[in-house]
N, C-alpha and C. Protein backbone atom coordinates (compact mmCIF):
# COMPACT_ATOMS: atom_id res chain seq x y z
N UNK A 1 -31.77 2.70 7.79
CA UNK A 1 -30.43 2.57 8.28
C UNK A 1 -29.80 3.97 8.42
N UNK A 2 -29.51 4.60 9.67
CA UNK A 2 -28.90 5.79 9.87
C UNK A 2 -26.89 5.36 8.81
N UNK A 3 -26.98 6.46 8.46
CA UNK A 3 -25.47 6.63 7.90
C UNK A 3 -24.53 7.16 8.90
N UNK A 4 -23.42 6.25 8.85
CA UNK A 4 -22.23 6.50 9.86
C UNK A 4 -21.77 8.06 9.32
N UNK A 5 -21.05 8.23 10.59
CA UNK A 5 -20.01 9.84 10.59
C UNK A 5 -18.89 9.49 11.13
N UNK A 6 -18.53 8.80 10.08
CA UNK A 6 -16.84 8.61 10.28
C UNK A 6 -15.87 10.08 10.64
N UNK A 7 -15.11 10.00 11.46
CA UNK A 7 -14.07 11.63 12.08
C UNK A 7 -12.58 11.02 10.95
N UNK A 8 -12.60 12.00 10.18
CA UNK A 8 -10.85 11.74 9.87
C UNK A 8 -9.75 11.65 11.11
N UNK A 9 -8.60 10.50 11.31
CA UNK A 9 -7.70 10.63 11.99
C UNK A 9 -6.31 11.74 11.53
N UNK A 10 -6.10 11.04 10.18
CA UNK A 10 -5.02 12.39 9.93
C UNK A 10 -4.80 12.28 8.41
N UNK A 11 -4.54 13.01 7.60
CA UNK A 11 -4.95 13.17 6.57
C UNK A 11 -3.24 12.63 5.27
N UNK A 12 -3.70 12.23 4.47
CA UNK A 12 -2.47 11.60 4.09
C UNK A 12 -2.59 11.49 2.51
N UNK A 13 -1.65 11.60 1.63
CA UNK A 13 -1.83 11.94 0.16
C UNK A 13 -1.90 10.58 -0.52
N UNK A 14 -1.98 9.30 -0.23
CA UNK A 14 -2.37 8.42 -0.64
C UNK A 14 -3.61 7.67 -0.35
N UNK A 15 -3.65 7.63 1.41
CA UNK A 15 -5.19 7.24 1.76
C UNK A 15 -5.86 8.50 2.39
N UNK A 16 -7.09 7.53 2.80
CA UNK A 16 -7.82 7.98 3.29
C UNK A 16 -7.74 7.18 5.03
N UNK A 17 -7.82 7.67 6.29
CA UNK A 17 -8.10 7.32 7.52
C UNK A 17 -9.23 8.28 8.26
N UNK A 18 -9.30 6.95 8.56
CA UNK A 18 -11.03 7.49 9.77
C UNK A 18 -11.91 6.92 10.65
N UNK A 19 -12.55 6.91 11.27
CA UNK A 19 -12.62 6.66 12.47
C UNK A 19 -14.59 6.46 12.95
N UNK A 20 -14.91 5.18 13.13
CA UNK A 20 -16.04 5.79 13.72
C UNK A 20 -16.51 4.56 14.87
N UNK A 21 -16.99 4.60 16.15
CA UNK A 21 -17.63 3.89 16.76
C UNK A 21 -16.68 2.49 16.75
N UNK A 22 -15.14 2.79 17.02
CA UNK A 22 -14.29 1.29 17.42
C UNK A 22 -13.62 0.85 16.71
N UNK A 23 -14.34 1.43 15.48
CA UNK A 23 -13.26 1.11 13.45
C UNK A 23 -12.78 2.05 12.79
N UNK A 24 -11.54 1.37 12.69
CA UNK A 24 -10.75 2.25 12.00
C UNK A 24 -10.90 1.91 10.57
N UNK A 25 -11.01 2.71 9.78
CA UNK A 25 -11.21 2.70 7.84
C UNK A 25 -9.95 3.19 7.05
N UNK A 26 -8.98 2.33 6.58
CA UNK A 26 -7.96 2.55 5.68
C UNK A 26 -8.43 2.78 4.48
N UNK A 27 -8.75 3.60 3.69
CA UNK A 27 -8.72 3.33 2.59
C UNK A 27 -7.69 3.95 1.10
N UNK A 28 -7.28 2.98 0.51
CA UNK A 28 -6.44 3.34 -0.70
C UNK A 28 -7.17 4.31 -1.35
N UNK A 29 -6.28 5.38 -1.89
CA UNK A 29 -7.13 6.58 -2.43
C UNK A 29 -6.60 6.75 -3.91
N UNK A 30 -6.60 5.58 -4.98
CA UNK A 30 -5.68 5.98 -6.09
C UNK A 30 -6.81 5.22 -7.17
N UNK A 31 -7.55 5.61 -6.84
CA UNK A 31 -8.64 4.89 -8.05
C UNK A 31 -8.16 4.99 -9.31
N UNK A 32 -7.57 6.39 -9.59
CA UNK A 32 -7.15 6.05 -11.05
C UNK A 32 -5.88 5.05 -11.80
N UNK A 33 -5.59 4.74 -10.89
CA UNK A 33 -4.10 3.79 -10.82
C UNK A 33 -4.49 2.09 -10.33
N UNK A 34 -5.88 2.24 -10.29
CA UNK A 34 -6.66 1.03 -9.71
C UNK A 34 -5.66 0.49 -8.20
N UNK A 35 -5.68 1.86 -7.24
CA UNK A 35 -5.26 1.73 -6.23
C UNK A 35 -3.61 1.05 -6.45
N UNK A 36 -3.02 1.05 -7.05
CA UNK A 36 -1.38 0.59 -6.97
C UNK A 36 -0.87 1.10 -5.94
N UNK A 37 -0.04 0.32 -5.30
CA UNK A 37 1.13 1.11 -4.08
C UNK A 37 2.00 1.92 -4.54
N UNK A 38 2.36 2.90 -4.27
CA UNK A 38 4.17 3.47 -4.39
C UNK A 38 4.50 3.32 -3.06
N UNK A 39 5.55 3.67 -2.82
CA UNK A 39 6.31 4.25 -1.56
C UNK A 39 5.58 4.68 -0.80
N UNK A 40 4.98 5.97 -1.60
CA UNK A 40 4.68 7.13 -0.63
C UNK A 40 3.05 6.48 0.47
N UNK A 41 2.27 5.08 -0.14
CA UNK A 41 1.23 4.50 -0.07
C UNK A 41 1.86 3.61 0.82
N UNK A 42 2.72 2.98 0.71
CA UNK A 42 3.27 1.78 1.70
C UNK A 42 3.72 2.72 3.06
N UNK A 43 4.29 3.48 2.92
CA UNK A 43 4.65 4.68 4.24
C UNK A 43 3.36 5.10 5.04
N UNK A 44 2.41 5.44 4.25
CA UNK A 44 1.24 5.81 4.50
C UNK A 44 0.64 4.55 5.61
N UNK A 45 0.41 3.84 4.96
CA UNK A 45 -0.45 2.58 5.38
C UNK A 45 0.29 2.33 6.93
N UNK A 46 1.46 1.60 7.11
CA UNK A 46 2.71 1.97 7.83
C UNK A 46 2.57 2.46 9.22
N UNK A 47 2.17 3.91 8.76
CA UNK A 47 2.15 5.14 10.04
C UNK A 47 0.17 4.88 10.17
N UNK A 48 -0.27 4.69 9.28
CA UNK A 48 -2.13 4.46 10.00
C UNK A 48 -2.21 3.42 10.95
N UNK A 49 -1.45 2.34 10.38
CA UNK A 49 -1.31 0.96 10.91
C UNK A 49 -0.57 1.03 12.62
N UNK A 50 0.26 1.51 12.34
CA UNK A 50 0.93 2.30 13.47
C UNK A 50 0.03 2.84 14.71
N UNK A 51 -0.82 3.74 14.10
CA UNK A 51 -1.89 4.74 14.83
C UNK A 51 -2.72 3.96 15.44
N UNK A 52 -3.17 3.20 14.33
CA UNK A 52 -4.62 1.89 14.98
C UNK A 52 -4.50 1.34 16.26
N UNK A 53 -3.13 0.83 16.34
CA UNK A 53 -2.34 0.00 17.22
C UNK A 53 -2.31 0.27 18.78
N UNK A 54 -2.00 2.20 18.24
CA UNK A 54 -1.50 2.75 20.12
C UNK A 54 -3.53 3.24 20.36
N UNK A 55 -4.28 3.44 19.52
CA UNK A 55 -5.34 3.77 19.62
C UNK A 55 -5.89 3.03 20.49
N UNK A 56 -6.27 2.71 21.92
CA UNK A 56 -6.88 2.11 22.73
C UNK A 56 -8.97 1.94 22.04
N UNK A 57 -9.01 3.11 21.50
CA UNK A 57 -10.24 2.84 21.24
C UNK A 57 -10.94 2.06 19.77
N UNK A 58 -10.08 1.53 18.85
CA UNK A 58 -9.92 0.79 17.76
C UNK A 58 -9.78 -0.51 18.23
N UNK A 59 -11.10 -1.43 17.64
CA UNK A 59 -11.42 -2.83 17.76
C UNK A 59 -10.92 -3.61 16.50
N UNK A 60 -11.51 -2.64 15.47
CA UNK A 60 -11.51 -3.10 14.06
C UNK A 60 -10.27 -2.18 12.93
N UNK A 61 -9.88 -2.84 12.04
CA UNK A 61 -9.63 -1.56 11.17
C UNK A 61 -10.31 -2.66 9.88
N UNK A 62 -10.40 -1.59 9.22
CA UNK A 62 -11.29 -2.38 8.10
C UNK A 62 -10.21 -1.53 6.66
N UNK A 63 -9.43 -2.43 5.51
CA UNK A 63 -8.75 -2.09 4.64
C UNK A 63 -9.51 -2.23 3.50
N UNK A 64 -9.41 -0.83 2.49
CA UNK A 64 -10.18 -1.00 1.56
C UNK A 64 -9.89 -0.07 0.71
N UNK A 65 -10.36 -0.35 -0.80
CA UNK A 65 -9.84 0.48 -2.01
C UNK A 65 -10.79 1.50 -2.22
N UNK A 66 -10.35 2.57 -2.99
CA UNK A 66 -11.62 3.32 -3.46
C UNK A 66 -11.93 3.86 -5.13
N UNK A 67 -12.92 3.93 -5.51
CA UNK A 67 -13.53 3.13 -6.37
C UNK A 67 -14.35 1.65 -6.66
N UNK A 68 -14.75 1.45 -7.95
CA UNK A 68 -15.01 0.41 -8.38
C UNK A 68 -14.31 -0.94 -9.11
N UNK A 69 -13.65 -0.38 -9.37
CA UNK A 69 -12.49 -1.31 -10.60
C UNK A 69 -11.97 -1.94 -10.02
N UNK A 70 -10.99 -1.99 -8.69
CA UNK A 70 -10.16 -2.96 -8.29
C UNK A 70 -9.95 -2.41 -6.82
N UNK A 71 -9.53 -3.50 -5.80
CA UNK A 71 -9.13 -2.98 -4.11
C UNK A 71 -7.77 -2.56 -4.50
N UNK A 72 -6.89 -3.02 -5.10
CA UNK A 72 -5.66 -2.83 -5.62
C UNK A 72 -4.94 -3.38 -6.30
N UNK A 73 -4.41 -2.94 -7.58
CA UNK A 73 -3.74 -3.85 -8.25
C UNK A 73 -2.19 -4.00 -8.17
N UNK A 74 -1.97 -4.07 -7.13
CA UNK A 74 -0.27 -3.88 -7.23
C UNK A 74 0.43 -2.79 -6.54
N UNK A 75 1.78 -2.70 -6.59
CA UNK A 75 2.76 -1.45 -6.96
C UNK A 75 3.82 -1.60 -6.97
């Protein structure tokens, strides 16, 4: 199985966004907080969600936590 090369879209202090072949990849970046929302994460999500939208070339977005412990517990 070749490994994808996801391109970052734009870089953001809660997630992670990126891009490969039609999908877009949200991912929560607060593993140590077992991904919880603040503000600054709901804003985040928000403006990616936003991006996906006017992106003509995005089929998919695929939402997801990072780490092991939890997709998110809250915020």
């Amino acid at each position: 199985m070749t490994k994808r090369e996801w391109t970052p879209i734009r870089e953001y202090e809660d997630i992670l966004f990126d891009f490969h072949n039609g999908i877009a990849r949200i991912t929560i970046n607060r593993p140590s907080y077992r991904n919880a929302f603040t503000p600054t994460t709901t804003t985040e999500m928000s403006d990616a969600l936003r991006i996906c939208r006017e992106m003509e070339e995005v089929s998919v977005v695929v939402l997801t936590g990072a780490g092991d412990k939890a997709f998110c517990s809250g915020g």
